[in-house]
Protein backbone atom coordinates (compact mmCIF):
# COMPACT_ATOMS: atom_id res chain seq x y z
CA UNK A 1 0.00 0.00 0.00
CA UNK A 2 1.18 3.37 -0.42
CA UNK A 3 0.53 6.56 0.94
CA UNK A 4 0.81 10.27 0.17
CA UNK A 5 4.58 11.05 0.95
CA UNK A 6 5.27 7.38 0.69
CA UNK A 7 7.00 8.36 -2.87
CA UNK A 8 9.43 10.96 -1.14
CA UNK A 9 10.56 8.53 1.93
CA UNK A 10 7.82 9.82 4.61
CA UNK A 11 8.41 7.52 6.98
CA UNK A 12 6.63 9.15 9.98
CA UNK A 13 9.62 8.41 12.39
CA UNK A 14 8.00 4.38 11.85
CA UNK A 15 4.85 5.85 13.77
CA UNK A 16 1.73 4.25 11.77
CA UNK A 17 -1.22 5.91 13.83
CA UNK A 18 0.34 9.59 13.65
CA UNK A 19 -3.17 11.02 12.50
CA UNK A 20 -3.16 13.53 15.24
CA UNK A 21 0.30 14.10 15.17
CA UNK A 22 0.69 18.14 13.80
CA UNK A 23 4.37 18.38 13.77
CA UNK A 24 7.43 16.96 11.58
CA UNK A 25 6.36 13.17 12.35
CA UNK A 26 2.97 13.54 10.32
CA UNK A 27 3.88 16.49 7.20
CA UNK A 28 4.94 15.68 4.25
CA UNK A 29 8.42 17.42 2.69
CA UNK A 30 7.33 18.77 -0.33
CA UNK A 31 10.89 19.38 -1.18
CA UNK A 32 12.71 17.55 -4.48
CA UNK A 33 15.08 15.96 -2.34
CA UNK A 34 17.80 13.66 -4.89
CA UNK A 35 18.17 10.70 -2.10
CA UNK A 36 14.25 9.98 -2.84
CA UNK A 37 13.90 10.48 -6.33
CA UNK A 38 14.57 6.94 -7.06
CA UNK A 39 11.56 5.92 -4.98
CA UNK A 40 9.70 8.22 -7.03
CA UNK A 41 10.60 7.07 -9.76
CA UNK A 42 9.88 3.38 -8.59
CA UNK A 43 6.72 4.81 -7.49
CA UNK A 44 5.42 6.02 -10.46
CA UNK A 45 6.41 2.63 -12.72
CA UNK A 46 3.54 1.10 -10.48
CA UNK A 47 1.42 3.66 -10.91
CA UNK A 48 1.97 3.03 -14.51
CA UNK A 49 1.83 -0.92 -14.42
CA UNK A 50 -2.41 -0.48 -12.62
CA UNK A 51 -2.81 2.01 -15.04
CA UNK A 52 -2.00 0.25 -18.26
CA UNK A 53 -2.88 -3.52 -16.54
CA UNK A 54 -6.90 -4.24 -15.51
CA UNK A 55 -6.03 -7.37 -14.05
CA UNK A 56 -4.73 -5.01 -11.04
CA UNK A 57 -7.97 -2.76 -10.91
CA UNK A 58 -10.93 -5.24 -10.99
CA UNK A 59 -13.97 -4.02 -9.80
CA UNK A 60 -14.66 -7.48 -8.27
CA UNK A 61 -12.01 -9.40 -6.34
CA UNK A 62 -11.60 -12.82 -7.58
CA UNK A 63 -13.23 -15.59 -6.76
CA UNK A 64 -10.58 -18.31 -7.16
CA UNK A 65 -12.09 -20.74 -9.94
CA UNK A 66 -12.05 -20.87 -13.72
CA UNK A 67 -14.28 -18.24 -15.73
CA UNK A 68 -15.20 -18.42 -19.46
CA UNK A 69 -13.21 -17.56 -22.18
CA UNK A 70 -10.11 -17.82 -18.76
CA UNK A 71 -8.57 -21.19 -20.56
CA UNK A 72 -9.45 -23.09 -18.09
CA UNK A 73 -7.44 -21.57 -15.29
CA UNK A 74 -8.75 -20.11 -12.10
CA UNK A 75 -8.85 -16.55 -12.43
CA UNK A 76 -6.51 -16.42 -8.95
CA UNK A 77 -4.17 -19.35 -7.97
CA UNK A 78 -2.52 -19.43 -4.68
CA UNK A 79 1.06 -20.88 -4.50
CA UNK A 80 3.22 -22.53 -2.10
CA UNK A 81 7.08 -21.72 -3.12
CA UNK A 82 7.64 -24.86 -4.96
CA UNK A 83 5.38 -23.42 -7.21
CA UNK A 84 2.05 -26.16 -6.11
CA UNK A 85 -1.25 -24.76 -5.77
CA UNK A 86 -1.47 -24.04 -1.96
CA UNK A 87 -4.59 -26.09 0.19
CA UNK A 88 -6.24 -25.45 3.20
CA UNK A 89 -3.75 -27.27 5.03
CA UNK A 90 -1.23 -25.08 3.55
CA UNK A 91 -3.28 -21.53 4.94
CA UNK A 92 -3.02 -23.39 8.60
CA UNK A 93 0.90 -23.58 8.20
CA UNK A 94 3.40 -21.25 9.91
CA UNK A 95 5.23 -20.89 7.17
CA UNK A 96 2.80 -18.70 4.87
CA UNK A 97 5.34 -15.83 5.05
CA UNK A 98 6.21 -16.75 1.48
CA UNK A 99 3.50 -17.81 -1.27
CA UNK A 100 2.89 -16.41 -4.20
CA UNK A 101 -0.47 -15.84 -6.42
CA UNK A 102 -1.08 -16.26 -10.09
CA UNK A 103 -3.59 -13.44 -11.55
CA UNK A 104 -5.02 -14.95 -14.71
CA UNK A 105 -5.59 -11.80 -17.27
CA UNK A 106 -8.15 -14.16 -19.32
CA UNK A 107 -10.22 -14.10 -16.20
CA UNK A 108 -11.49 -10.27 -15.40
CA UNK A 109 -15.66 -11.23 -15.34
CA UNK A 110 -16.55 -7.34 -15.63
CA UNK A 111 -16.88 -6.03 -19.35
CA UNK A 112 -15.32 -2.41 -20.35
CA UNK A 113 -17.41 0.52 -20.79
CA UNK A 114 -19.10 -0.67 -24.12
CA UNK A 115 -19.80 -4.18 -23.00
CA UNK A 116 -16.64 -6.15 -24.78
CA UNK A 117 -14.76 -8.53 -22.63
CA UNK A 118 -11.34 -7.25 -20.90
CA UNK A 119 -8.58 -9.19 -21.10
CA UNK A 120 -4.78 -8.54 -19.71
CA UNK A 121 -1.61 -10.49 -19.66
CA UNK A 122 -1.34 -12.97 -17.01
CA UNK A 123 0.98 -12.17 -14.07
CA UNK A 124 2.85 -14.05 -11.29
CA UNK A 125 3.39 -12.56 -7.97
CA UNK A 126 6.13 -13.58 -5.58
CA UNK A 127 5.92 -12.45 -1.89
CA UNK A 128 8.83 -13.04 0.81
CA UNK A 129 8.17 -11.60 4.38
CA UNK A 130 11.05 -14.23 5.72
CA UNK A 131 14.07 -12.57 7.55
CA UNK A 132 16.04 -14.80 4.25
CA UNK A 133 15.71 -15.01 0.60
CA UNK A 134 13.53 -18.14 -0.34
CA UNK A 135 13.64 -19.68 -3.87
CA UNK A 136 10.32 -19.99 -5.67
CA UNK A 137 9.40 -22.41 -8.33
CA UNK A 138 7.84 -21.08 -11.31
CA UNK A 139 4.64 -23.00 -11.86
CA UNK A 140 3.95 -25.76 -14.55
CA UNK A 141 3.34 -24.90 -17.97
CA UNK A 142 0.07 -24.59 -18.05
CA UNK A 143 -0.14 -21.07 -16.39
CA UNK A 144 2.70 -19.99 -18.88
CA UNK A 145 5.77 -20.97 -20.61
CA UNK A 146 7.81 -17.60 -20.18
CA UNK A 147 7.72 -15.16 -17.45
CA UNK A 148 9.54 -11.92 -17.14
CA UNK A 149 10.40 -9.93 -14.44
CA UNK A 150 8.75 -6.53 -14.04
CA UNK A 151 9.31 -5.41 -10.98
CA UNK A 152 11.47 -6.46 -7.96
CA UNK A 153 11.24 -4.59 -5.25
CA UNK A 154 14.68 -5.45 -4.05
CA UNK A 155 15.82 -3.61 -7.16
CA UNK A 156 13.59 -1.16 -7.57
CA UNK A 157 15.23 0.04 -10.83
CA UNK A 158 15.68 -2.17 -13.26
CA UNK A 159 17.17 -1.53 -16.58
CA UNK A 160 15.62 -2.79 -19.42
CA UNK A 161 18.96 -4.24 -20.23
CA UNK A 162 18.95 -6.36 -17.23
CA UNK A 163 15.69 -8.40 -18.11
CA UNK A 164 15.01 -11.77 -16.68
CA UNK A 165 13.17 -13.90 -17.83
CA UNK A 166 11.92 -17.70 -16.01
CA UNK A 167 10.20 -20.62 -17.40
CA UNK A 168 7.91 -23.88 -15.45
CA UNK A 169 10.43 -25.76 -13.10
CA UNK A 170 13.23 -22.72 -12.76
CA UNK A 171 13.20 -20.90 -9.57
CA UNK A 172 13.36 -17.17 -9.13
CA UNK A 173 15.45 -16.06 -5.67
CA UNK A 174 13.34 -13.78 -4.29
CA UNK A 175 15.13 -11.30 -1.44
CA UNK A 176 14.20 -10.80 1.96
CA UNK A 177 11.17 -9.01 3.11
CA UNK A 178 10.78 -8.06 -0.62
CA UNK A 179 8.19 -8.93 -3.78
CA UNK A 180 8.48 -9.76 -7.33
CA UNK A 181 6.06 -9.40 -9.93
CA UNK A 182 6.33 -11.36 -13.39
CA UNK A 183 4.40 -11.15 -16.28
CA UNK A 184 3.94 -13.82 -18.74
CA UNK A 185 5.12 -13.52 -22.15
CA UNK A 186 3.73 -16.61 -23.77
């Protein structure tokens, strides 16, 4: 989630509730400050992914089985790291600081603004809240047979010359406390 200032490293002295806070913890510095413009930067490439992406502003969340005209995918897939859809028993586990979720572009149910079907590309997200990196496996061929990296927040500014690209059965190191976002290519 982000949050006005967020983009200029507001950090609010790490107070969350600082509402009623009218001092430096709570205002934003307005001030084009060159240690933060690389967060802005990183910022606005998000801003730009929603934008151009529906699959990341449905106006119905998902509800987690195949829709028509999705190819037969569910239009969400949870995933363990080894890159197996997670189960129930899997949501009980203590170790659900890493999964990741597969966002099936075929699958958006709500039509555009003159009633034709909306479609995206089909994106993989990677999520690591472990102190460590963690490896994940990049699912079977079925949800894809090329991924490439779009964003990582561990490296929040990639060149385009530094593409990556994974397909089924490779695994993608994903850094600590960090989160990265593929999209499929074919």
């Amino acid at each position: 989630m982000i949050v006005a200032g967020d983009e200029r490293g507001r950090t609010q002295g790490g107070n969350n509730n600082a509402y009623c806070q009218d001092n430096e913890i709570s205002w934003i510095d307005w001030g084009d400050r060159p240690e933060n413009m690389f967060l802005a930067e990183f910022v606005a490439h998000l801003s730009e992914l929603r934008r151009e992406h529906p699959v990341f502003r449905r106006r119905r969340f998902f509800i987690g089985r195949p829709l028509r005209g999705s190819g037969g995918l569910d239009d969400l897939v949870w995933l363990q790291p080894d890159g197996q859809q997670m189960t129930d028993e899997d949501w009980e586990a203590g170790f659900a600081k890493t999964l990741g979720v597969f966002l099936n572009g075929q699958g958006i149910p709500d039509p555009d603004q003159r009633g034709q079907r909306v479609t995206d590309d089909s994106f993989l997200l990677f999520f690591n809240a472990h102190f460590e990196a963690v490896d994940f496996t990049v699912p079977s061929q079925e949800y894809g047979e090329s991924w490439t990296v779009t964003v990582d927040t561990h490296a929040p500014l990639m060149d385009a010359a530094e593409e990556r690209s994974f397909k089924p059965g490779e695994t993608v190191e994903v850094e600590s406390r960090s989160l990265i976002v593929l999209r499929r290519a074919f």
